[in-house]
C-alpha atoms as a PDB file:
ATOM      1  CA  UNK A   1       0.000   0.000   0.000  1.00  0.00           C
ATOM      2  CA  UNK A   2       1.113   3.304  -0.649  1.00  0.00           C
ATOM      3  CA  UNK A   3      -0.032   6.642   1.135  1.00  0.00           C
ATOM      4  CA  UNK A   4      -3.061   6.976  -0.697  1.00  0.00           C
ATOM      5  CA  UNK A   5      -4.060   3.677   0.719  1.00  0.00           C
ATOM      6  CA  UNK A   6      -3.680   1.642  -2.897  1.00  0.00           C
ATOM      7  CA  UNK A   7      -1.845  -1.569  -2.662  1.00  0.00           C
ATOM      8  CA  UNK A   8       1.454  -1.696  -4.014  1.00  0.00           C
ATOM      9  CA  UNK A   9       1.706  -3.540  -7.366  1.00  0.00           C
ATOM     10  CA  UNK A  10       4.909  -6.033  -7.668  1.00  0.00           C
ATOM     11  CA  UNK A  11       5.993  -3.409 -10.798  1.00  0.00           C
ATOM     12  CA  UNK A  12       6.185  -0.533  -8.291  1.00  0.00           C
ATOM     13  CA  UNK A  13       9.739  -0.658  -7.573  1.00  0.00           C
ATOM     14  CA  UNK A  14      10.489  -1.059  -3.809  1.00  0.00           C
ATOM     15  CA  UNK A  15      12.357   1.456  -1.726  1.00  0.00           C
ATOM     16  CA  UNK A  16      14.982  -0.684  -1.451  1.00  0.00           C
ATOM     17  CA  UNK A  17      14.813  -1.642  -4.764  1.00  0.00           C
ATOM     18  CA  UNK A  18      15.743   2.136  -5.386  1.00  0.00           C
ATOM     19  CA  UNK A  19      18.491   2.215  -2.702  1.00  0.00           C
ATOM     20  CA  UNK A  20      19.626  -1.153  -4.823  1.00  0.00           C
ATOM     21  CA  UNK A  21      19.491  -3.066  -0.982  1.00  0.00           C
ATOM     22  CA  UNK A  22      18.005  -6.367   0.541  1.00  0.00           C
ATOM     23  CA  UNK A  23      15.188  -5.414   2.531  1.00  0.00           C
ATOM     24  CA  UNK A  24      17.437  -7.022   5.639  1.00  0.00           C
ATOM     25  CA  UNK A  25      19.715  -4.021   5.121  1.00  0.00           C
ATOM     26  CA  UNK A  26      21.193  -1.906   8.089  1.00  0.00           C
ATOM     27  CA  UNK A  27      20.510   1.279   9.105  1.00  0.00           C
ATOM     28  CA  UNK A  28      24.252   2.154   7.906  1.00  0.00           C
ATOM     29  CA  UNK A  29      23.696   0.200   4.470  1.00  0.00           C
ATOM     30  CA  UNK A  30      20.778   2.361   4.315  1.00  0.00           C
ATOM     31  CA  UNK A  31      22.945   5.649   5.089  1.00  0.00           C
ATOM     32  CA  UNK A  32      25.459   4.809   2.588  1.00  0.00           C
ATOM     33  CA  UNK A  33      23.134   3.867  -0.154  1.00  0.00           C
ATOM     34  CA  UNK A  34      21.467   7.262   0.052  1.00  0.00           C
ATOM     35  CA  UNK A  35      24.539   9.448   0.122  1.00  0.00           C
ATOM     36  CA  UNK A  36      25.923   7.383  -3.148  1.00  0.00           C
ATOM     37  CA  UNK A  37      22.499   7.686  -4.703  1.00  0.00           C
ATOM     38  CA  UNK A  38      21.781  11.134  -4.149  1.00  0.00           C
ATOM     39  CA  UNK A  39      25.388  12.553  -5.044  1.00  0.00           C
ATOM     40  CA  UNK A  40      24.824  10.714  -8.489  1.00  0.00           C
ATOM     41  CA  UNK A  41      21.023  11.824  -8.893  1.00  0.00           C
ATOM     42  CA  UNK A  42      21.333  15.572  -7.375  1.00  0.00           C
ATOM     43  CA  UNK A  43      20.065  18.138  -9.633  1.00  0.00           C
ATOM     44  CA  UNK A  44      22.818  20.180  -9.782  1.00  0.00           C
ATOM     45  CA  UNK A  45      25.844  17.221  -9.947  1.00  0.00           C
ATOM     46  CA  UNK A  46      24.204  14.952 -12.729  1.00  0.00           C
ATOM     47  CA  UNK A  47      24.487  15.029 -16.386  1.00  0.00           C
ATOM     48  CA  UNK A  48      20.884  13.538 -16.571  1.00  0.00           C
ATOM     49  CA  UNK A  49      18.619  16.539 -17.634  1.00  0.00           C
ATOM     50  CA  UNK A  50      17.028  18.187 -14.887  1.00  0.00           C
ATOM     51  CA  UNK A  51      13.659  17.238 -14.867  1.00  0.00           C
ATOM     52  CA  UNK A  52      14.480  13.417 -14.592  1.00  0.00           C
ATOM     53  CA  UNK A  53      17.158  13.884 -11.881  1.00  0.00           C
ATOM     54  CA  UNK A  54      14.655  15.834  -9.789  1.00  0.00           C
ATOM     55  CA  UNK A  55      12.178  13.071 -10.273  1.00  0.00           C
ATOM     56  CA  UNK A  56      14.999  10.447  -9.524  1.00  0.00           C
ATOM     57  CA  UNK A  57      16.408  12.597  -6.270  1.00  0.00           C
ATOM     58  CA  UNK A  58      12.686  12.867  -4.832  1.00  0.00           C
ATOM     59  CA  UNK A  59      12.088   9.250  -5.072  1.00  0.00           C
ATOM     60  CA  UNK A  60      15.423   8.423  -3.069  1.00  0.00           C
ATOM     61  CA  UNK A  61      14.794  10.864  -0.279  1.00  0.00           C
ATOM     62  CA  UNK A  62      10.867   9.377  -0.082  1.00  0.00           C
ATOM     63  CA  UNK A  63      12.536   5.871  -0.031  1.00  0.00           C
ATOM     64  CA  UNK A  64      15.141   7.169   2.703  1.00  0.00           C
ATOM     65  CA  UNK A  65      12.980   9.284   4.749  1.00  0.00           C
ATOM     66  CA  UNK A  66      11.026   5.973   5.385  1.00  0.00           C
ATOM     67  CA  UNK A  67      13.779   3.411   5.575  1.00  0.00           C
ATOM     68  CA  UNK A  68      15.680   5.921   8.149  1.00  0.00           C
ATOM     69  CA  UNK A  69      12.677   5.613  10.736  1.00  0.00           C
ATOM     70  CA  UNK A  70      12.468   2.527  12.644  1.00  0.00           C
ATOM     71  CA  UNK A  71       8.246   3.065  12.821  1.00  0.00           C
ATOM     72  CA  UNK A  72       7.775   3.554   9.229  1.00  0.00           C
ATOM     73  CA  UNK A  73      10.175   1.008   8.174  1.00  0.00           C
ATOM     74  CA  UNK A  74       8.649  -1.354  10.266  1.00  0.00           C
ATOM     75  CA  UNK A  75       5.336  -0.039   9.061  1.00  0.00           C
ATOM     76  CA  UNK A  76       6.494  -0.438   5.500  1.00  0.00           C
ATOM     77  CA  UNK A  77       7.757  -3.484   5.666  1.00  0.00           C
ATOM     78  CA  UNK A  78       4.473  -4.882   6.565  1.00  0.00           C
ATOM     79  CA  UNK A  79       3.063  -3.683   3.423  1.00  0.00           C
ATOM     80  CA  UNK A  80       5.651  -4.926   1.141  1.00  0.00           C
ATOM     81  CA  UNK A  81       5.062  -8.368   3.067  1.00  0.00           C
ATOM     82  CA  UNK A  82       8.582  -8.450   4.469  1.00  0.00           C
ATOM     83  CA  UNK A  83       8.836  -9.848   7.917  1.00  0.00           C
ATOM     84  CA  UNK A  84      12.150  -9.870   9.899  1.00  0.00           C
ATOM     85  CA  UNK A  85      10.212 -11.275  12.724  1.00  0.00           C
ATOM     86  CA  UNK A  86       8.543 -14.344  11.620  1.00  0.00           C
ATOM     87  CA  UNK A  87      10.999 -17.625  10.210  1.00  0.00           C
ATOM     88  CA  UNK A  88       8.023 -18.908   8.220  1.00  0.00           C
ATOM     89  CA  UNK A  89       5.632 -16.264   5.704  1.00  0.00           C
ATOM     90  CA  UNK A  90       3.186 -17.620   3.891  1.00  0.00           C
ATOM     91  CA  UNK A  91       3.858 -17.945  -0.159  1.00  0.00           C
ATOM     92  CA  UNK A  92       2.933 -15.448  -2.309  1.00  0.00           C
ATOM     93  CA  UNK A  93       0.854 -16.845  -4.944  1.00  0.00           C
ATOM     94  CA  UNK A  94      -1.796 -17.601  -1.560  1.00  0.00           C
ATOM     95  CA  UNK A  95      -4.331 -15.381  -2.615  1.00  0.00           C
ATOM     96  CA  UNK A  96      -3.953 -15.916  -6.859  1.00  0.00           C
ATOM     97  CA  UNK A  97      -6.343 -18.039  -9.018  1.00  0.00           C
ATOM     98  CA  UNK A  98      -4.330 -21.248  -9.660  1.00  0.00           C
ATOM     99  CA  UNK A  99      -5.093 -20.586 -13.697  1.00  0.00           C
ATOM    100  CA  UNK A 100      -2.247 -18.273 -13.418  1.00  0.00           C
ATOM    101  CA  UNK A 101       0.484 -19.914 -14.001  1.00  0.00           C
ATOM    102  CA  UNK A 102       3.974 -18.802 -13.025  1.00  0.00           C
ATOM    103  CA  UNK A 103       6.839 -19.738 -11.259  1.00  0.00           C
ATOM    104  CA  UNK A 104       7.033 -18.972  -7.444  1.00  0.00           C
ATOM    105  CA  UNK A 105       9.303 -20.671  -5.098  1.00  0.00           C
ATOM    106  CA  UNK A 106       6.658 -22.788  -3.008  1.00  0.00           C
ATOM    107  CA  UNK A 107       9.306 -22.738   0.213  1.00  0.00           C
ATOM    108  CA  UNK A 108       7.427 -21.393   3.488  1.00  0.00           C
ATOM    109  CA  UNK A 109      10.817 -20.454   4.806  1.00  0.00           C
ATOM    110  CA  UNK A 110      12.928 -17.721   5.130  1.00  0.00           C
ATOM    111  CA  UNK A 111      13.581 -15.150   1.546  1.00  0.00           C
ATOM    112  CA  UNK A 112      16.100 -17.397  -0.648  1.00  0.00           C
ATOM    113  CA  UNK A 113      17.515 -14.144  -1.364  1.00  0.00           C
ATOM    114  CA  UNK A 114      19.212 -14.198   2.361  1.00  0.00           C
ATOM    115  CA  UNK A 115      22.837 -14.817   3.003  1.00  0.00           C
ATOM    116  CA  UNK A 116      24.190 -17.530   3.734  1.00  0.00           C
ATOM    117  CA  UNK A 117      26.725 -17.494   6.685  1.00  0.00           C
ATOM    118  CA  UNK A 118      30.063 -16.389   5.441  1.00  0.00           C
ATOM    119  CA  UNK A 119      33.289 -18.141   6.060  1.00  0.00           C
ATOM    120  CA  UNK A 120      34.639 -15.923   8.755  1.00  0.00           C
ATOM    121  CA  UNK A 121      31.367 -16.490  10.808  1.00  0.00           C
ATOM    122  CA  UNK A 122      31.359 -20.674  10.567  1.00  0.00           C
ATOM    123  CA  UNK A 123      34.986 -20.590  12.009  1.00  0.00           C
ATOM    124  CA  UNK A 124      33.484 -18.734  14.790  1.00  0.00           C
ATOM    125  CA  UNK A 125      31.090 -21.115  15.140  1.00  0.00           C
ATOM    126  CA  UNK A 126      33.662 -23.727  14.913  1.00  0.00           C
ATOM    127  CA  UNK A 127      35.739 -22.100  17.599  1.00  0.00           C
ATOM    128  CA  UNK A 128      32.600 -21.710  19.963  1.00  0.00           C
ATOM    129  CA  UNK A 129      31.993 -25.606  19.502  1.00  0.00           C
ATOM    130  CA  UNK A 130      35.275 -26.490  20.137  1.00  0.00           C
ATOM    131  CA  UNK A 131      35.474 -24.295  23.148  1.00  0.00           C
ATOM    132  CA  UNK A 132      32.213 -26.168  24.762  1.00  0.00           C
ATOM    133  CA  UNK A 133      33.289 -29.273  23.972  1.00  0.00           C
ATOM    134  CA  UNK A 134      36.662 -28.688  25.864  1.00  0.00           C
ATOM    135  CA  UNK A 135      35.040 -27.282  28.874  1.00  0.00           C
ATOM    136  CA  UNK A 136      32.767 -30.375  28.705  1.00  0.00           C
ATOM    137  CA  UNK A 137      35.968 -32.847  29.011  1.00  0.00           C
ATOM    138  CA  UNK A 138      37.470 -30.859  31.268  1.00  0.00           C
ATOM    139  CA  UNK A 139      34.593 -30.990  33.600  1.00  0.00           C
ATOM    140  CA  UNK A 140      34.027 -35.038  32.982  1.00  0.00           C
ATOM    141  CA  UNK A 141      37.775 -35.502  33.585  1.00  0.00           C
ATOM    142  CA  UNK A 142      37.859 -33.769  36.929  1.00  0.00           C
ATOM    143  CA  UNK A 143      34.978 -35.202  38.136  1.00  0.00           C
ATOM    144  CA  UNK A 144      36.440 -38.586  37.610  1.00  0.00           C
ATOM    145  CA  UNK A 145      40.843 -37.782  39.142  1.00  0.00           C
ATOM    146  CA  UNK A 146      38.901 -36.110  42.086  1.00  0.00           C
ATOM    147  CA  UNK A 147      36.153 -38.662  42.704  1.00  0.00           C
ATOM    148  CA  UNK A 148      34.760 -38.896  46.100  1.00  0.00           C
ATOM    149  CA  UNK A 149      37.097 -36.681  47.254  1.00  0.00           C
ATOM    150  CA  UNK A 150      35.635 -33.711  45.755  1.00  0.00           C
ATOM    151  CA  UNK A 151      32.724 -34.047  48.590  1.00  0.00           C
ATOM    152  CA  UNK A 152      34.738 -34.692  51.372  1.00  0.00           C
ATOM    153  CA  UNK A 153      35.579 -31.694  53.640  1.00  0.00           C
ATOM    154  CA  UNK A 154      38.846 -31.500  55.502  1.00  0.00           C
ATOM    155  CA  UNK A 155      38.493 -29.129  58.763  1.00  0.00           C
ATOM    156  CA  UNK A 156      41.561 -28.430  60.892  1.00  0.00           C
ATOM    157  CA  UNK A 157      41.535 -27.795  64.478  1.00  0.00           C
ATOM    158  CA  UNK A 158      42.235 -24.234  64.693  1.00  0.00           C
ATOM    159  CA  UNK A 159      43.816 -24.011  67.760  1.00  0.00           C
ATOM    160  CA  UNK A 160      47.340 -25.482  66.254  1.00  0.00           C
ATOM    161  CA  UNK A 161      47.098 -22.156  64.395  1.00  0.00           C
ATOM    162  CA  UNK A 162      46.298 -20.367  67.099  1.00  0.00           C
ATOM    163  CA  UNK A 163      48.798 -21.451  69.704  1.00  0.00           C
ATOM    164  CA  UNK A 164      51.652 -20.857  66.991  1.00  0.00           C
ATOM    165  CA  UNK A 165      50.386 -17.358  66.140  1.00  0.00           C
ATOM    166  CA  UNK A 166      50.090 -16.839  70.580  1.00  0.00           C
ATOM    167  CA  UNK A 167      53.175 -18.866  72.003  1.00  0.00           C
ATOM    168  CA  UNK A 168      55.711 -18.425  68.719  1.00  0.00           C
ATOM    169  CA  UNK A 169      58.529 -21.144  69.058  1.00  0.00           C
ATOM    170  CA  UNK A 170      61.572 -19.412  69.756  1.00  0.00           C
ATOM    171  CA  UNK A 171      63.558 -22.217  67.505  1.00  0.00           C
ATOM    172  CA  UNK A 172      62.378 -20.163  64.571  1.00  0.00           C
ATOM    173  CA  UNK A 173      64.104 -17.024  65.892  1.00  0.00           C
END
């Protein structure tokens, strides 16, 4: 829907289809986008003539304006039928005639169109496995050198210590 109430047709291009972004983008993707974008679309910095470059400039401060605020992202979002919250969304072709025929992904899951995890972050991972695991055999293999002996409790008589610390032996002197 747009902010004359219409819904959005899939040949309107997307504000982040204008920013050229995944709608998972960060609020510093966002940032960057915009200040690329609108240095090359200005008015007064393009070669394009000026009526198109005003039209072109308009739409990417619309687009950022919206994608800069949390509420009317979020807001937006919804309408485009984007969901960062949800790991399942229903398909798109729900509400179409099945006479129509065209080729949708049928997956319930996630945008294909999300990145997978790069190499940097499975080492992490890695790392953080390996790291659990060794605190887990270091914690069996205590438990078993230690034994019983881990609940026993060994209390001295305190007054050796005291006596010593009242009647020092003069030997030591």
């Amino acid at each position: 829907m747009n902010q004359n109430g219409t819904i959005l047709s899939r040949r309107e291009p997307t504000y982040y289809f204008l920013l050229g972004l995944h709608p998972a983008a960060s609020a510093i993707e966002i940032r960057r986008a915009y200040r690329e974008l609108s240095k090359r679309y200005h008015p007064d910095t393009t070669d394009l003539p000026t009526a198109l470059a005003t039209v072109k400039f308009q739409k990417l401060n619309e687009a950022y304006s919206t994608l800069s605020n949390p509420q009317k992202r979020l807001s937006y979002d919804l309408k485009i039928g984007y969901s960062r919250f949800s790991a399942i969304q229903p398909p798109s072709d729900l509400n179409y005639p099945a006479s129509q025929s065209r080729y949708v992904s049928k997956s319930a899951y996630l945008d294909p169109s999300d990145r997978p995890l790069s190499s940097g972050e499975l080492f992490a991972l890695f790392i953080l496995g390996l790291t659990f695991l060794g605190c887990l055999l270091l914690v069996i293999a205590v438990g078993l050198t230690r034994g019983e002996a881990a609940f026993q409790t060994n209390i001295q008589q305190p007054d050796i210590i005291v006596q010593q610390i009242i009647r020092p032996d003069k030997s030591n002197r």
